[in-house]
C-alpha atoms as a PDB file:
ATOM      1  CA  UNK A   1      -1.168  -1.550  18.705  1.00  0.00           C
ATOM      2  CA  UNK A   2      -0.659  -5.288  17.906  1.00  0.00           C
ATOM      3  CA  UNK A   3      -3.234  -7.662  16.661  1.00  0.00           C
ATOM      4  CA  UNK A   4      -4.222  -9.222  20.124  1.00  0.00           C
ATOM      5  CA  UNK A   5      -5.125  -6.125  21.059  1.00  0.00           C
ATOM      6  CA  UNK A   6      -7.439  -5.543  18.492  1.00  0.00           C
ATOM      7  CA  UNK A   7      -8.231  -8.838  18.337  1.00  0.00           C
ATOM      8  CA  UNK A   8      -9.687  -8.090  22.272  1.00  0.00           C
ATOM      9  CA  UNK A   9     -11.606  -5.418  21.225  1.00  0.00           C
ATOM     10  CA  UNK A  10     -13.722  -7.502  18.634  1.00  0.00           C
ATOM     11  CA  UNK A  11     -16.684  -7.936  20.493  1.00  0.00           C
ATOM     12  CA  UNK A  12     -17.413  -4.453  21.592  1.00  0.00           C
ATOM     13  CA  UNK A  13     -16.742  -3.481  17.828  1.00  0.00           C
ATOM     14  CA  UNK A  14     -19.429  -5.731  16.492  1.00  0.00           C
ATOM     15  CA  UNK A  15     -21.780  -4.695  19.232  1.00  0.00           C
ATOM     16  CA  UNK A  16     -21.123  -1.090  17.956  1.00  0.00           C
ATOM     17  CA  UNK A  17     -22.519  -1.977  14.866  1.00  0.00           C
ATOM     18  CA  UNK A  18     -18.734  -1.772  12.849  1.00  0.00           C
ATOM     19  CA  UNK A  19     -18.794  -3.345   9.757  1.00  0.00           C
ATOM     20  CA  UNK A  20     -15.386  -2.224   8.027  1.00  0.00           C
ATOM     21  CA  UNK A  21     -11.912  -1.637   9.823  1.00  0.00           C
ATOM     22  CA  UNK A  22      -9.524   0.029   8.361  1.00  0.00           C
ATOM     23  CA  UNK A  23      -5.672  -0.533   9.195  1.00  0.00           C
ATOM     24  CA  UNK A  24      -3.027   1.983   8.626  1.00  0.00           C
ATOM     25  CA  UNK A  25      -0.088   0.216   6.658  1.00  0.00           C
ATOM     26  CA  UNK A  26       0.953  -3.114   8.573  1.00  0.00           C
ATOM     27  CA  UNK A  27       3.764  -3.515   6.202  1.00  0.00           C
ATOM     28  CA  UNK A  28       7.271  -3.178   6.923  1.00  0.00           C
ATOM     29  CA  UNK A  29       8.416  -0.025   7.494  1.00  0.00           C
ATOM     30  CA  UNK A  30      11.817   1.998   8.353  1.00  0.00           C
ATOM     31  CA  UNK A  31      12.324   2.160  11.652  1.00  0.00           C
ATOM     32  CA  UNK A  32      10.505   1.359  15.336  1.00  0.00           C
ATOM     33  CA  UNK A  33       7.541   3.960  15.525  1.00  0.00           C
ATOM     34  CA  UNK A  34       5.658   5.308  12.501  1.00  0.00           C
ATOM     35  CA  UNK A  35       2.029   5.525  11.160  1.00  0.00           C
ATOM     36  CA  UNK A  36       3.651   3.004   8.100  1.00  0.00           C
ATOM     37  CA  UNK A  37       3.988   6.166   5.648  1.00  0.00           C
ATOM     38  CA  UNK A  38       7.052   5.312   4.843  1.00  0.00           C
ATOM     39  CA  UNK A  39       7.329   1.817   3.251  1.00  0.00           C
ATOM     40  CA  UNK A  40      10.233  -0.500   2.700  1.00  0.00           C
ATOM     41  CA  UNK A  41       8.725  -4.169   2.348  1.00  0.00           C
ATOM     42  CA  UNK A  42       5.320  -4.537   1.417  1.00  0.00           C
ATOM     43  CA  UNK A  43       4.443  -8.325   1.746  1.00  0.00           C
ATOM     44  CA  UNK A  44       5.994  -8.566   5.052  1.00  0.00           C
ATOM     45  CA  UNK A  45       3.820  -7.377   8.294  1.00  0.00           C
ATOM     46  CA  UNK A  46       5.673  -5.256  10.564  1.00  0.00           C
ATOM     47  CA  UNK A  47       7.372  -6.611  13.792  1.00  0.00           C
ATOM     48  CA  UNK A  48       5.088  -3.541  15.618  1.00  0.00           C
ATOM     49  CA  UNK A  49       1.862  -5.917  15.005  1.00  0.00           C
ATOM     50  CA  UNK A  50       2.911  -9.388  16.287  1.00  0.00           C
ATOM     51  CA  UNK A  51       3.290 -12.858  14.127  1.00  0.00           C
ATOM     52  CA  UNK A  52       1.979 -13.246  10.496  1.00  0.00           C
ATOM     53  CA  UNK A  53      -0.142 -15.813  12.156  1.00  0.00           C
ATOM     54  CA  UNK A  54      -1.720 -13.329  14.551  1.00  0.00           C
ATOM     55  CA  UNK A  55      -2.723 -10.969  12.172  1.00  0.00           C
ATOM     56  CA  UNK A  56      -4.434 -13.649   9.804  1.00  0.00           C
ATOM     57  CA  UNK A  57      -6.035 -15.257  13.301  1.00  0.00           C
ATOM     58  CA  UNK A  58      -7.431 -11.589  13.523  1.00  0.00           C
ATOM     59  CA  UNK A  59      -8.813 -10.608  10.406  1.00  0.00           C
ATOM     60  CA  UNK A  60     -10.411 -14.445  10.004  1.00  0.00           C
ATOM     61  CA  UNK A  61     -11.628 -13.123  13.603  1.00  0.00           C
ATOM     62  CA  UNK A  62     -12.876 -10.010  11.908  1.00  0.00           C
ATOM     63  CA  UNK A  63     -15.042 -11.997   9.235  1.00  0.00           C
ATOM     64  CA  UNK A  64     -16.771 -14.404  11.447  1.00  0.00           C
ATOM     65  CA  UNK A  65     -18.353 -11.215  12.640  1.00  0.00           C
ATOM     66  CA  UNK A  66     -19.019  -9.952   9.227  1.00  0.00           C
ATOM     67  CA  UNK A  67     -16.641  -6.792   9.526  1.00  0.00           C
ATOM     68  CA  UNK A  68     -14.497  -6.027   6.460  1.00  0.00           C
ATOM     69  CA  UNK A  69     -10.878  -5.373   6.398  1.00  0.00           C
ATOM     70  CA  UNK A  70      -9.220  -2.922   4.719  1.00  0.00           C
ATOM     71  CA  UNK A  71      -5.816  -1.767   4.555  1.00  0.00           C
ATOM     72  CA  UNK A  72      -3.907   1.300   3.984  1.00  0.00           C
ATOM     73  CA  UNK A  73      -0.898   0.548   1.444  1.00  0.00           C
ATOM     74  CA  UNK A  74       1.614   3.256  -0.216  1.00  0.00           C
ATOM     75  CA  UNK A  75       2.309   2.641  -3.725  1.00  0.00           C
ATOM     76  CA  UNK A  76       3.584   6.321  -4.503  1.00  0.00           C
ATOM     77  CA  UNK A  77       6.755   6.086  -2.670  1.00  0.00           C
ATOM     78  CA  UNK A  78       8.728   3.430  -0.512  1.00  0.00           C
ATOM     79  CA  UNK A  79      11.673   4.829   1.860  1.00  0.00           C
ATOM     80  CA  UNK A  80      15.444   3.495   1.862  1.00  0.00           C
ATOM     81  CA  UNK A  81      16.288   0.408   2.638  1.00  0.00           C
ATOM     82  CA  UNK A  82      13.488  -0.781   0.130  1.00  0.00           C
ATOM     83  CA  UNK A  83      15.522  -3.660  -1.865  1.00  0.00           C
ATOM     84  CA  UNK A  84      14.292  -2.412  -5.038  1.00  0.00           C
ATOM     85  CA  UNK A  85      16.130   1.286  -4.358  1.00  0.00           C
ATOM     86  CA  UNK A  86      19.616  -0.880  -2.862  1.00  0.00           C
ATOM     87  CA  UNK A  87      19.903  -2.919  -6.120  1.00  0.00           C
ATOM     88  CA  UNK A  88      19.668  -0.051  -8.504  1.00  0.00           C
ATOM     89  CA  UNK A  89      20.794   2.971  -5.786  1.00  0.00           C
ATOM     90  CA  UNK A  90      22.963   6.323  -6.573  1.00  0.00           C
ATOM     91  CA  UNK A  91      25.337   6.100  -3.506  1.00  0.00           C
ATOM     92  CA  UNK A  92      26.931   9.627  -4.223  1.00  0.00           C
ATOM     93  CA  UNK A  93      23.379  11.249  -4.793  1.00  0.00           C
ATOM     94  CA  UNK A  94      21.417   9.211  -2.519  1.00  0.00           C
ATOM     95  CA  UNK A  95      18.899   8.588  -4.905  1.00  0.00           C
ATOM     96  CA  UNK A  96      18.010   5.601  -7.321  1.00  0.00           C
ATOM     97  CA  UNK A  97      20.375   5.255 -10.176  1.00  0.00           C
ATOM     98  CA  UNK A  98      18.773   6.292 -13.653  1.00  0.00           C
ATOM     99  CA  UNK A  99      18.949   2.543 -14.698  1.00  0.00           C
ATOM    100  CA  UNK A 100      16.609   1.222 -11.597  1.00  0.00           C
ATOM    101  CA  UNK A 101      13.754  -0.092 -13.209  1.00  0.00           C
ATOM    102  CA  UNK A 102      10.896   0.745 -10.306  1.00  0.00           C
ATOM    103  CA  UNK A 103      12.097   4.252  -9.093  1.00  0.00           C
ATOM    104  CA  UNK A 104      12.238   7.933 -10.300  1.00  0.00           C
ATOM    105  CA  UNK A 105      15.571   9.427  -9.672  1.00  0.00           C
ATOM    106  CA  UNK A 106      13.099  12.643  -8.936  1.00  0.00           C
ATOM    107  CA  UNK A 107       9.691  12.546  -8.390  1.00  0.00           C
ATOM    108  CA  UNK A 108       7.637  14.088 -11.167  1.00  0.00           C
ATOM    109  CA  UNK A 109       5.110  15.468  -8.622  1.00  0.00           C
ATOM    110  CA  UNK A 110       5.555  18.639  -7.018  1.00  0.00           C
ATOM    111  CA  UNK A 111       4.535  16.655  -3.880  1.00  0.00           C
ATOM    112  CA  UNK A 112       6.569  13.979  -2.846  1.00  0.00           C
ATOM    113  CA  UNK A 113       7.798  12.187  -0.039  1.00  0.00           C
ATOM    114  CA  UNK A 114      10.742   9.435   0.391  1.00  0.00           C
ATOM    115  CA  UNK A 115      11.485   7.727  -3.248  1.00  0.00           C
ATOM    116  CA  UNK A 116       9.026   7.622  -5.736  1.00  0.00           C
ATOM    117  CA  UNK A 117       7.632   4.375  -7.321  1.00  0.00           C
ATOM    118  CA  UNK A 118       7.690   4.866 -11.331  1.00  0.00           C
ATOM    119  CA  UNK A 119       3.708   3.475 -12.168  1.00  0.00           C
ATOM    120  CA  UNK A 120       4.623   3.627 -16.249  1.00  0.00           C
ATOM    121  CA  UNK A 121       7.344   1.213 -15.072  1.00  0.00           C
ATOM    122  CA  UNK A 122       6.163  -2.230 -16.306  1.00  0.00           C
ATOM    123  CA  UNK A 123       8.665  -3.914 -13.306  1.00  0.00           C
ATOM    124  CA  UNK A 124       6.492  -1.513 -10.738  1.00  0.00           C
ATOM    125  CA  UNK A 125       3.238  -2.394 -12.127  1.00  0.00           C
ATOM    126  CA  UNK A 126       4.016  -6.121 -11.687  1.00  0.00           C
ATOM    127  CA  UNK A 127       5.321  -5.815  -8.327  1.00  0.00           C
ATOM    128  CA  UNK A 128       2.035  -4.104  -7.355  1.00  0.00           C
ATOM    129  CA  UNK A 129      -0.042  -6.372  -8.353  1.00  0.00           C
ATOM    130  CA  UNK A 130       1.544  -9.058  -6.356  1.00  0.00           C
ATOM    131  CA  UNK A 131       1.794  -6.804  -3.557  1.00  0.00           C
ATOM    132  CA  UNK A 132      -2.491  -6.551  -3.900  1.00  0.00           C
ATOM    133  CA  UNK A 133      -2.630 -10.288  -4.670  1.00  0.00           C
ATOM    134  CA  UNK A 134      -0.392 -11.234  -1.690  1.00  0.00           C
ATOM    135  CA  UNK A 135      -2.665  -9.372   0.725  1.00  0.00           C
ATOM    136  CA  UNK A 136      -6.059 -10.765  -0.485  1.00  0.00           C
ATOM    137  CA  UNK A 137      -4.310 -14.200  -0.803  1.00  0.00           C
ATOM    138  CA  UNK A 138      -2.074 -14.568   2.214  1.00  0.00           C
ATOM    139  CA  UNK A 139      -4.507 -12.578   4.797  1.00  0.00           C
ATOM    140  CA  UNK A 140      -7.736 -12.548   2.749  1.00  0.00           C
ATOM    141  CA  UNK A 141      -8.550  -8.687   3.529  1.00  0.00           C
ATOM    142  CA  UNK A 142     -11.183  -7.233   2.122  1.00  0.00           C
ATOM    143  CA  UNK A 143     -10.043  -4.405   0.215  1.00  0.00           C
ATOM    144  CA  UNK A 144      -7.279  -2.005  -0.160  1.00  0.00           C
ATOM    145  CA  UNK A 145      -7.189   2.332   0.614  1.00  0.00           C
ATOM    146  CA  UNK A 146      -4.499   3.319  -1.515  1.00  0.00           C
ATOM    147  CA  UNK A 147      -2.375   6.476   0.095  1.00  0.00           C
ATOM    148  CA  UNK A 148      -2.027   9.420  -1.994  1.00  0.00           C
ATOM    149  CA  UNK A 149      -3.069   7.804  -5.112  1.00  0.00           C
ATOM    150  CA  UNK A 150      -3.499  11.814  -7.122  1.00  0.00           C
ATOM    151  CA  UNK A 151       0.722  10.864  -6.927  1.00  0.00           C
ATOM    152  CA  UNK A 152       0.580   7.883  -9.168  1.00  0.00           C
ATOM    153  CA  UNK A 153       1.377  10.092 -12.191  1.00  0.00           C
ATOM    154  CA  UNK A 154       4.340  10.539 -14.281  1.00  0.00           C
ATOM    155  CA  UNK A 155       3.051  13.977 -15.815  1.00  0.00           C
ATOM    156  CA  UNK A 156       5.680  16.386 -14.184  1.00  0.00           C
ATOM    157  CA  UNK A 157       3.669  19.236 -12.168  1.00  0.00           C
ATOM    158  CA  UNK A 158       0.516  17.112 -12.491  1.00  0.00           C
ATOM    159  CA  UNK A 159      -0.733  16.340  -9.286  1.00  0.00           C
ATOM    160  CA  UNK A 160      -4.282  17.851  -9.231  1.00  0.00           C
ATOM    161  CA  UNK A 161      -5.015  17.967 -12.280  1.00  0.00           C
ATOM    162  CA  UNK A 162      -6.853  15.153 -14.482  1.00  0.00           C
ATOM    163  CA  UNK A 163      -4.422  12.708 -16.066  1.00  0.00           C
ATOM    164  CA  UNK A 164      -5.666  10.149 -18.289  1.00  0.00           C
ATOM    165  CA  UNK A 165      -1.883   8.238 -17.300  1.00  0.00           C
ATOM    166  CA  UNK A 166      -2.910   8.036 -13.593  1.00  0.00           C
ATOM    167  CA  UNK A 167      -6.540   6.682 -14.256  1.00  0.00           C
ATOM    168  CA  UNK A 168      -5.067   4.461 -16.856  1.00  0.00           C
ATOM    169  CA  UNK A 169      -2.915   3.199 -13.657  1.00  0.00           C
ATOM    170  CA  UNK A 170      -5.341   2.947 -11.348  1.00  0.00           C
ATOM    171  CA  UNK A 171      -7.670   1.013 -13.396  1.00  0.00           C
ATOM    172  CA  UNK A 172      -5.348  -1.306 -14.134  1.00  0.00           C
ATOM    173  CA  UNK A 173      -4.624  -2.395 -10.843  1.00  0.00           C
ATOM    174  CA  UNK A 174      -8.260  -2.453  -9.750  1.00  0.00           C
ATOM    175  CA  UNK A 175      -9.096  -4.775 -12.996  1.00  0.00           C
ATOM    176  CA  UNK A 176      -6.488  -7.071 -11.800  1.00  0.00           C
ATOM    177  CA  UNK A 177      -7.628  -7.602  -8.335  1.00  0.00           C
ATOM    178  CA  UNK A 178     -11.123  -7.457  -9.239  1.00  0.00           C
ATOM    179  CA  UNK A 179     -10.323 -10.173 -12.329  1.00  0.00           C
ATOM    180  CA  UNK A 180      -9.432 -12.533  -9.434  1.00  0.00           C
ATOM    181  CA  UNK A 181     -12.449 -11.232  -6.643  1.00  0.00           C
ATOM    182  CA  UNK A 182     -14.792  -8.452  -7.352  1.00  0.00           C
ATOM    183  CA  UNK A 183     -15.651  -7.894  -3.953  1.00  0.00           C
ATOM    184  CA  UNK A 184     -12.156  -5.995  -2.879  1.00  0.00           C
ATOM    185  CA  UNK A 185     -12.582  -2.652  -2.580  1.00  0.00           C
ATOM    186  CA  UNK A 186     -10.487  -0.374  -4.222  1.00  0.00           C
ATOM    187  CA  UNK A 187     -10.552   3.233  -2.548  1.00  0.00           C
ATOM    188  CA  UNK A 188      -8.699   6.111  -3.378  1.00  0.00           C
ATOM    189  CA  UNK A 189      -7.299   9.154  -1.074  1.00  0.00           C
ATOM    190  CA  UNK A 190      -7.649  11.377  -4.241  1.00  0.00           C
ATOM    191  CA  UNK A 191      -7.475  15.148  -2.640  1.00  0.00           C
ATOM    192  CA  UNK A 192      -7.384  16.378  -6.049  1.00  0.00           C
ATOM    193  CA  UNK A 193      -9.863  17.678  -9.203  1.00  0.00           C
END
């Protein structure tokens, strides 16, 4: 589970032929045991997968052998005690106050899980993009899977459908990391038309 561990493993992965790992979300998340579905700080790597310094050791690790890394981030919903919801936060309601300036008070999707991340929100774009940057800079993966990406819509009801507002999203923050390096991959869990 941490990156020592992985880290171990290495050898018989490159023998194997791998040439890409994937990580479920490393971030911070709520809690002690999760898959990392439910975000709350997204440049900080969870306490589950050892020292920043560890992780870095292991995806340098990772290149020398020419496999990729990629990680799985959330940017359609973050869960409570993100400090974006606590500034701007509905106590009564337990929701994000109307005037927070990343969140929906209510999802526009039909699906939706924890608090959802407002992507027409210029203050949630931003913060995005330095989550993306911060990643490729700090860690130097590889590339990005981004979770339930058909969610990154403020169209209420549209989830599967097409929406020009979602693409318009999406390429947005793939034009910004690839502006800086072309070579990240951006890949999309799309599930939808």
């Amino acid at each position: 589970r941490n990156s020592q561990t992985i880290l171990d493993t290495l050898d018989y992965l490159d023998r194997m032929g791998i040439n890409a790992i994937e990580f479920m979300p490393v971030n911070e998340f709520n809690g002690n045991d999760s898959w990392g579905y439910n975000p709350t700080f997204y440049m900080a790597l969870d306490k589950a997968y050892g020292p920043k310094d560890s992780f870095q050791a292991l995806v340098d690790a990772c290149h020398e052998r020419d496999i990729a890394v990629i990680l799985d981030i959330v940017p359609n919903h973050a869960d409570y005690p993100n400090p974006f919801l606590k500034m701007y936060w509905n106590e009564e309601d337990f929701t994000p106050a109307a005037t927070n300036p990343w969140f929906n008070v209510i999802s526009p999707s039909p699906e939706s899980w924890f608090f959802d991340w407002n992507h027409d929100s210029g203050a949630t774009k931003d913060f995005m993009k330095r989550v993306f940057n911060y990643w490729v800079d700090e860690y130097h993966v590889d590339g990005f899977r981004l979770d339930f990406s058909k969610g990154l819509t403020q169209t209420p009801g549209n989830v599967n459908g097409y929406d020009q507002s979602r693409i318009n999203t999406l390429n947005d923050y793939a034009n910004h990391i690839w502006d800086t390096d072309p070579g990240v991959y951006m890949i999309l869990e799309r599930w939808t038309e």
